[in-house]
Protein backbone atom coordinates (compact mmCIF):
# COMPACT_ATOMS: atom_id res chain seq x y z
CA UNK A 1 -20.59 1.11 -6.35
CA UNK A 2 -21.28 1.04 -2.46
CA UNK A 3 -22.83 -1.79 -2.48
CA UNK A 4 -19.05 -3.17 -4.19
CA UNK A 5 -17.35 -1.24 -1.75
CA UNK A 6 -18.70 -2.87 1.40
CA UNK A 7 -17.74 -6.00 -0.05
CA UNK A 8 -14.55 -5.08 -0.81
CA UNK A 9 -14.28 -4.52 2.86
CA UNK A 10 -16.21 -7.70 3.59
CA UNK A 11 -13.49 -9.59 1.34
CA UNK A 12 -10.68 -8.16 3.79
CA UNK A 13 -12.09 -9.36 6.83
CA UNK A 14 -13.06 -13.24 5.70
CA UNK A 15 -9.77 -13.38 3.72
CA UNK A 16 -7.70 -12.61 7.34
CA UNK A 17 -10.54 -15.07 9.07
CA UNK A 18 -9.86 -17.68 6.56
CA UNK A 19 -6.29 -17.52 6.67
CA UNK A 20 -6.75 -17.41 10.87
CA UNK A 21 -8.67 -20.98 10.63
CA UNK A 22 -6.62 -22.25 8.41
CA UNK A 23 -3.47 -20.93 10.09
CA UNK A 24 -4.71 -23.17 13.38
CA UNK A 25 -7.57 -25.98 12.61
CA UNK A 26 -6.47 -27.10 9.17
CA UNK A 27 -2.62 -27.07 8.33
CA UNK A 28 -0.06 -26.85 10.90
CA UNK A 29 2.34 -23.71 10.07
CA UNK A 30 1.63 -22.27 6.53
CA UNK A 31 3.31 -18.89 7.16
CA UNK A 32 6.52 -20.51 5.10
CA UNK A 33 3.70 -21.30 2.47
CA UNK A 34 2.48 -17.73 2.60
CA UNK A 35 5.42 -15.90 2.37
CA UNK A 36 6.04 -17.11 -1.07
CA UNK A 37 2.58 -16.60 -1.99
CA UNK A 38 2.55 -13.03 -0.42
CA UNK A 39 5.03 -11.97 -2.32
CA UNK A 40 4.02 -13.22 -5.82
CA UNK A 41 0.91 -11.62 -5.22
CA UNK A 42 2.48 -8.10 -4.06
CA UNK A 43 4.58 -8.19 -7.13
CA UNK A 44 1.89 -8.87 -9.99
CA UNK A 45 -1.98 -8.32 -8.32
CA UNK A 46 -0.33 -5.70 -6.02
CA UNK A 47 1.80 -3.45 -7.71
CA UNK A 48 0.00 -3.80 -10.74
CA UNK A 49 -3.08 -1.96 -9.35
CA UNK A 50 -1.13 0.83 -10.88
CA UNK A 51 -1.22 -0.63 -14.45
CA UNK A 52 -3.74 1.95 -15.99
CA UNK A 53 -1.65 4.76 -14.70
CA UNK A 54 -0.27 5.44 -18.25
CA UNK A 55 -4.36 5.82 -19.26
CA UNK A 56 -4.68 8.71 -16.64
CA UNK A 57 -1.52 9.94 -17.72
CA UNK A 58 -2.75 10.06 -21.13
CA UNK A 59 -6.09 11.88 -19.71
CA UNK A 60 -3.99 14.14 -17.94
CA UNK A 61 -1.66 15.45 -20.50
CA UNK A 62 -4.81 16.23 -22.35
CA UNK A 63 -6.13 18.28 -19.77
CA UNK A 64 -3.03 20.43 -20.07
CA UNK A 65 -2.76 20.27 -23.77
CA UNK A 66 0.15 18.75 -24.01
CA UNK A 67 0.80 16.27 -27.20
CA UNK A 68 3.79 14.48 -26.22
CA UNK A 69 2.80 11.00 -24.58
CA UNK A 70 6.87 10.11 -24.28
CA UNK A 71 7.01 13.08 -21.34
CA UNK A 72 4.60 11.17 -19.47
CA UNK A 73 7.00 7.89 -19.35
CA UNK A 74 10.24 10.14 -18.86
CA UNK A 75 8.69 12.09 -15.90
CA UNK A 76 7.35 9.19 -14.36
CA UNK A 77 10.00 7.01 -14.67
CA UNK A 78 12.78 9.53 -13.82
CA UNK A 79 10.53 10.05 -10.60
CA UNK A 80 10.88 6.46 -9.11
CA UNK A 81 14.72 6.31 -10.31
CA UNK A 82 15.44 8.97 -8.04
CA UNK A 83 13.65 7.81 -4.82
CA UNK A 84 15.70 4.68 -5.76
CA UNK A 85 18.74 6.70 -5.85
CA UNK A 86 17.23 8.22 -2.65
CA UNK A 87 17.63 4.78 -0.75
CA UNK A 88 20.79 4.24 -2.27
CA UNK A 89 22.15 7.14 -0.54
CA UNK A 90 19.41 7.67 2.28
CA UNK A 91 18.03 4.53 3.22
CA UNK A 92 16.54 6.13 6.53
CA UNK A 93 14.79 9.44 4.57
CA UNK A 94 13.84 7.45 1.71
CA UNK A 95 11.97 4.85 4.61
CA UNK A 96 10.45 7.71 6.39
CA UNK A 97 9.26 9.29 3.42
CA UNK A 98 8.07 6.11 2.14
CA UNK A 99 5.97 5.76 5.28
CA UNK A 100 4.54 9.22 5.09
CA UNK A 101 3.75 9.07 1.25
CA UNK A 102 2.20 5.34 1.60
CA UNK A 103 0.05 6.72 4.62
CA UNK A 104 -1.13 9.23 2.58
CA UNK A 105 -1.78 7.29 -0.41
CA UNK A 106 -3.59 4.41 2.30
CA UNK A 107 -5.70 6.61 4.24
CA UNK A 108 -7.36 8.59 1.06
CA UNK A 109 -7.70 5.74 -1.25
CA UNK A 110 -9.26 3.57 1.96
CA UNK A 111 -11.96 6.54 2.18
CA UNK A 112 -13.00 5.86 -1.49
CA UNK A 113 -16.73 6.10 -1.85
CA UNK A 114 -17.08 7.10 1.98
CA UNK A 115 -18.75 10.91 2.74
CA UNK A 116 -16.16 12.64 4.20
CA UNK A 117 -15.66 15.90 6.02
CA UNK A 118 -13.43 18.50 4.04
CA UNK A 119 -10.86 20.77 6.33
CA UNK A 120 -7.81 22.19 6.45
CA UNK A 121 -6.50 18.92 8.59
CA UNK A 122 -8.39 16.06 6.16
CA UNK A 123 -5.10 15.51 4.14
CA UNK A 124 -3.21 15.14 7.43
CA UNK A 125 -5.98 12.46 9.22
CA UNK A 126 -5.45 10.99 5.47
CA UNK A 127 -1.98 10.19 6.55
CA UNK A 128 -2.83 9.49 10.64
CA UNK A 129 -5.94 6.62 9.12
CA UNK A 130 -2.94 5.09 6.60
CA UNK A 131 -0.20 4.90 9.60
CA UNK A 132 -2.03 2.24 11.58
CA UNK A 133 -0.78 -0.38 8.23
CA UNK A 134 2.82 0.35 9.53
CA UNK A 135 2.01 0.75 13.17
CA UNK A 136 -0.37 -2.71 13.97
CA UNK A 137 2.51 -4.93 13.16
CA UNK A 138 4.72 -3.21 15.86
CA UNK A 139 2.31 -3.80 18.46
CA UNK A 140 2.04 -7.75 17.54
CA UNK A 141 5.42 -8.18 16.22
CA UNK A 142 7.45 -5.88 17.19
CA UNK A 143 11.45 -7.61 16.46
CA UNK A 144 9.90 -8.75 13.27
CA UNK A 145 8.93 -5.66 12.20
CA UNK A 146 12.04 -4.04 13.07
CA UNK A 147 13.93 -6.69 11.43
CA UNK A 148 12.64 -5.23 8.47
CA UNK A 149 13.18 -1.66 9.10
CA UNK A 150 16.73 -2.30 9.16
CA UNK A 151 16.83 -4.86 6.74
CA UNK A 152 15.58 -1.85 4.62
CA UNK A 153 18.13 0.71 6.10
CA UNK A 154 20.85 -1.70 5.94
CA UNK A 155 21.37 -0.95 9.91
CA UNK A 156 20.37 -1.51 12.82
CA UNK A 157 21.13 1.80 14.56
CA UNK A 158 19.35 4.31 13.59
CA UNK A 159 17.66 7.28 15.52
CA UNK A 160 14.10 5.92 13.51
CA UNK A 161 14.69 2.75 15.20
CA UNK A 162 15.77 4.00 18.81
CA UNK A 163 12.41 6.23 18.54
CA UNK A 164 10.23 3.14 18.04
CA UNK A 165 12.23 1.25 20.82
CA UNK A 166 11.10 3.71 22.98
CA UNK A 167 6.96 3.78 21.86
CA UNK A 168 7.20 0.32 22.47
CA UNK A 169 8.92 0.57 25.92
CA UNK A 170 6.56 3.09 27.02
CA UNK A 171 3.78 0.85 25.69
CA UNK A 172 2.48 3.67 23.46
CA UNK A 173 2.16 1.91 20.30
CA UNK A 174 -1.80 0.72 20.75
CA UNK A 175 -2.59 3.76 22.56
CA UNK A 176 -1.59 5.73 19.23
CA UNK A 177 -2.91 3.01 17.03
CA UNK A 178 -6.48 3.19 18.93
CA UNK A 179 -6.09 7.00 18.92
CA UNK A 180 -5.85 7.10 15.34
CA UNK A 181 -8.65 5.28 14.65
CA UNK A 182 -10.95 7.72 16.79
CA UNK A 183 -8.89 10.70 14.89
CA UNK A 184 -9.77 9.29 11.95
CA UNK A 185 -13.71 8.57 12.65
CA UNK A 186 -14.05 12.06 13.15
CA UNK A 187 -14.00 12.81 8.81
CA UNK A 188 -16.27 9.76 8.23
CA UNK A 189 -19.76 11.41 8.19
CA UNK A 190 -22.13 8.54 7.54
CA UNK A 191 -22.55 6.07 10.12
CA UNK A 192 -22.07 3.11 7.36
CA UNK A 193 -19.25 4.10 6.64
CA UNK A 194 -17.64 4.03 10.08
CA UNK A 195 -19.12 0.65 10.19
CA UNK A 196 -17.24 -0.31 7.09
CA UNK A 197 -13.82 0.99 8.49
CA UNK A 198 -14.36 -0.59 11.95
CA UNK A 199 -14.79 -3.84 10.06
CA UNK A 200 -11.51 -3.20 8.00
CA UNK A 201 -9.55 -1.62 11.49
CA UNK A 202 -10.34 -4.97 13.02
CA UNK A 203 -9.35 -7.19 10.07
CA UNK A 204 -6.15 -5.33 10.20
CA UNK A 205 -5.81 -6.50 14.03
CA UNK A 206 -6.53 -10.12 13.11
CA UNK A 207 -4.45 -10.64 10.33
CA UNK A 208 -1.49 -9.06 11.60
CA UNK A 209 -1.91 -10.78 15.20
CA UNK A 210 -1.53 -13.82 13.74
CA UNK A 211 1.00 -13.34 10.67
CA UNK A 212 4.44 -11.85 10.24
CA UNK A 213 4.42 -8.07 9.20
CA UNK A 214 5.33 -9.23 5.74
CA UNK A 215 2.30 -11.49 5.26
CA UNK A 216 -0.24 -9.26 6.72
CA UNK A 217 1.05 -6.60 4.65
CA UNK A 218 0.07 -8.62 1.27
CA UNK A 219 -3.29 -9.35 2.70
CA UNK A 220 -3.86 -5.60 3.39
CA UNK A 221 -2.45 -4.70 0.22
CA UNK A 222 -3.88 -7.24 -2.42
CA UNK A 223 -7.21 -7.64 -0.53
CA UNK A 224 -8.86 -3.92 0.85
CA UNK A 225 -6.25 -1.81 -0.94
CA UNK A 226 -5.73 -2.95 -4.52
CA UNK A 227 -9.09 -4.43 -5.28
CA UNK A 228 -10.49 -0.77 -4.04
CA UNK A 229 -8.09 0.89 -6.55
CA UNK A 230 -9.46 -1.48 -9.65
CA UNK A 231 -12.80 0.01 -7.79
CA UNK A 232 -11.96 3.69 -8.26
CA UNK A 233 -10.65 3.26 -11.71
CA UNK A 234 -13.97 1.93 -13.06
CA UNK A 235 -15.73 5.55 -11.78
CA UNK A 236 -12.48 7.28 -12.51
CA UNK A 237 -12.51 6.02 -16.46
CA UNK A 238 -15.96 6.19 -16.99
CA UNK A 239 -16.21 2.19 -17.96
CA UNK A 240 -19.66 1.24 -18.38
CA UNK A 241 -19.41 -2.15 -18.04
CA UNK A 242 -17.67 -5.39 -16.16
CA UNK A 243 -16.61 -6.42 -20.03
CA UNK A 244 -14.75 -3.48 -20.83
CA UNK A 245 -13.12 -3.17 -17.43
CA UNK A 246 -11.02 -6.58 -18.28
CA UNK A 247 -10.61 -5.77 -21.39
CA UNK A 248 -9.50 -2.48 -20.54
CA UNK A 249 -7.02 -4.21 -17.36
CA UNK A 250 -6.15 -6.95 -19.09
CA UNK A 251 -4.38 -5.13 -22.10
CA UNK A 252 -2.46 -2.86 -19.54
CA UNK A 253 -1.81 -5.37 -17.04
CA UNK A 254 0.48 -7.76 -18.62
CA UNK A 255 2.69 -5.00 -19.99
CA UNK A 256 2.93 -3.34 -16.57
CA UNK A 257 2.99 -6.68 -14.61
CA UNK A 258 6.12 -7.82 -16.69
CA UNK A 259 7.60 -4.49 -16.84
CA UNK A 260 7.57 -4.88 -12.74
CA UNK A 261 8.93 -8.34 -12.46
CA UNK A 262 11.96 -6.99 -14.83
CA UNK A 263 12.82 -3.91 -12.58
CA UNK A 264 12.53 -6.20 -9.16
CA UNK A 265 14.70 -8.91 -10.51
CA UNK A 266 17.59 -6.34 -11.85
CA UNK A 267 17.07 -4.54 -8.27
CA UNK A 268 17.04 -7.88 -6.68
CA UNK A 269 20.57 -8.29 -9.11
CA UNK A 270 21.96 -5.41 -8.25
CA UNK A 271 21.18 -5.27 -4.36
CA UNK A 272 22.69 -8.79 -3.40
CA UNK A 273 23.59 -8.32 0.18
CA UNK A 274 24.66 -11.13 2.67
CA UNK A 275 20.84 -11.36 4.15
CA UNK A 276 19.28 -14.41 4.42
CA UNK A 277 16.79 -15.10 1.26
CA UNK A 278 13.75 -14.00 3.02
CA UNK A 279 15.41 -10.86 4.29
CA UNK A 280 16.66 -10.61 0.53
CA UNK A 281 12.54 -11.02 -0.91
CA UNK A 282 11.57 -8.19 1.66
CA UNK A 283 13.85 -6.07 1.24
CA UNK A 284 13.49 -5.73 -2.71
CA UNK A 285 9.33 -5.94 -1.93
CA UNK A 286 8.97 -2.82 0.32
CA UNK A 287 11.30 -0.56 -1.93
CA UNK A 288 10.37 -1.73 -4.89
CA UNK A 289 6.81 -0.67 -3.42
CA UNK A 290 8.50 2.38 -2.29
CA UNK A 291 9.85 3.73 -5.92
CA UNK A 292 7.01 2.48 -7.80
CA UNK A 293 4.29 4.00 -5.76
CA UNK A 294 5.79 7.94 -5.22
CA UNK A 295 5.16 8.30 -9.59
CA UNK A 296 1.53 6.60 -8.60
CA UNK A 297 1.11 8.82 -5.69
CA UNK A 298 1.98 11.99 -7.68
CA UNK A 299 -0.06 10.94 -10.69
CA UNK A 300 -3.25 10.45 -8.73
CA UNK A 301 -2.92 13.80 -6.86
CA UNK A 302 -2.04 15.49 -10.04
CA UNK A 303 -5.33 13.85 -11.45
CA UNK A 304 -7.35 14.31 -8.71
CA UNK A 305 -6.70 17.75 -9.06
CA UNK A 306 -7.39 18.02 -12.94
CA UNK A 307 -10.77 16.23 -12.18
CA UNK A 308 -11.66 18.45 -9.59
CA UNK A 309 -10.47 21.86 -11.57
């Protein structure tokens, strides 16, 4: 599994070198190329990371001895319906909170495998190691990036935004990015492991130096995060092998992945604004990321928690 694990963080950083040579010494522009790409990839190998949550649903309402597989679906679809209805009526909380919650969910999964220090304060340097995914395209590009903050908020005044106009006028941004990573060094026991996130903290830089926030995003996400998830499942499940992990992923992804494409065409329906079609594709991305991943987020910390009990 470590050995797995350092190439999962291997994978991240030649993926964002690859895409950096390409980018300049083979084709001339592909960011309008990777856009597309980026977001087919968010919206099947991405989101569907979560595809075996109804299995650990299943596991968990065992654990509590409860028969009724239905309640699982109910609660967990009720749960991203109203953080939808959330940025229906609070675009700017449901943003924030999305921020806070994908953090969260960032920081601990990216420590999978890694010995880490238990405190009172590991749960909040969880959340400081997953802010520097929404932070490192403000230092880079910074209008982009708040292009889609408000694209997301539906305005462009906002006391969120004025507070990052004024990190980035006071040139704070990589002095809190940098700060967070030494924060965050200071749970990682083995020296390996610091190693392995150092590689991944610069990847990070790279990729979103030379992409738009929306690209880098996908790389981060489909790369280091998702393929670290499918990771954590195998331990999590107890699969013995490589043959009955696919079997296992491929009968829940295709339900899941379809199920997905469904809800982010209706909310692509549904939201019709008059945004450009980019603006239109990010938009529906980030909080379609947003509702689907606060029933994920809850599941895994309810499961966590059964495991651990």
């Amino acid at each position: 599994m470590l050995f797995y694990n350092r190439l999962i963080s291997i994978t991240f950083l030649s993926t964002a070198l690859l895409l950096v040579f390409l980018n300049f010494y083979v084709f001339q522009n592909i960011e309008s190329s990777l856009f597309f790409i980026s977001f087919i990839t968010i919206i099947t190998f991405g989101i569907s990371h979560g595809s075996l949550d109804q299995v650990k649903g299943a596991m968990l309402l065992k654990y509590y001895n409860v028969n009724s597989k239905y309640l699982f679906y109910v609660c967990y679809i009720l749960t991203g319906v109203t953080f939808l209805f959330l940025w229906f009526m609070k675009p700017t909380l449901f943003l924030i909170s999305f921020i806070l919650l994908g953090a969260y969910h960032f920081g601990k999964d990216d420590c999978y495998l890694m010995k880490i220090k238990d405190s009172m304060f590991t749960n909040i340097i969880f959340v400081l190691k997953g802010l520097p995914i929404i932070t490192t395209p403000l230092i880079y590009h910074f209008s982009d990036t708040i292009h889609i903050v408000s694209t997301i908020i539906q305005s462009n005044d906002s006391i969120f935004i004025n507070f990052l106009y004024y990190l980035n006028e006071k040139n704070l941004l990589p002095a809190i990015n940098l700060l967070i990573f030494f924060i965050a060094n200071t749970i990682i026991v083995n020296r390996r492991d610091k190693f392995n996130y150092l590689l991944e903290f610069c990847a990070l830089n790279i990729v979103n130096f030379t992409f738009t926030p929306f690209i880098a995003f996908a790389v981060y996400f489909c790369t280091l995060h998702s393929l670290r998830h499918y990771l954590s499942l195998v331990e999590d499940l107890s699969i013995k092998n490589l043959n009955d992990a696919f079997k296992l992923f491929y009968k829940n992804l295709i339900p899941i992945t379809l199920l997905t494409i469904i809800f982010i065409l209706s909310f692509a329906f549904i939201s019709q604004s008059n945004i450009s079609f980019n603006d239109h594709i990010t938009k529906i991305s980030f909080v379609s990321l947003g509702v689907l991943s606060l029933p994920h987020l809850i599941l895994e910390v309810l499961y966590d928690n059964a495991s651990l009990s």
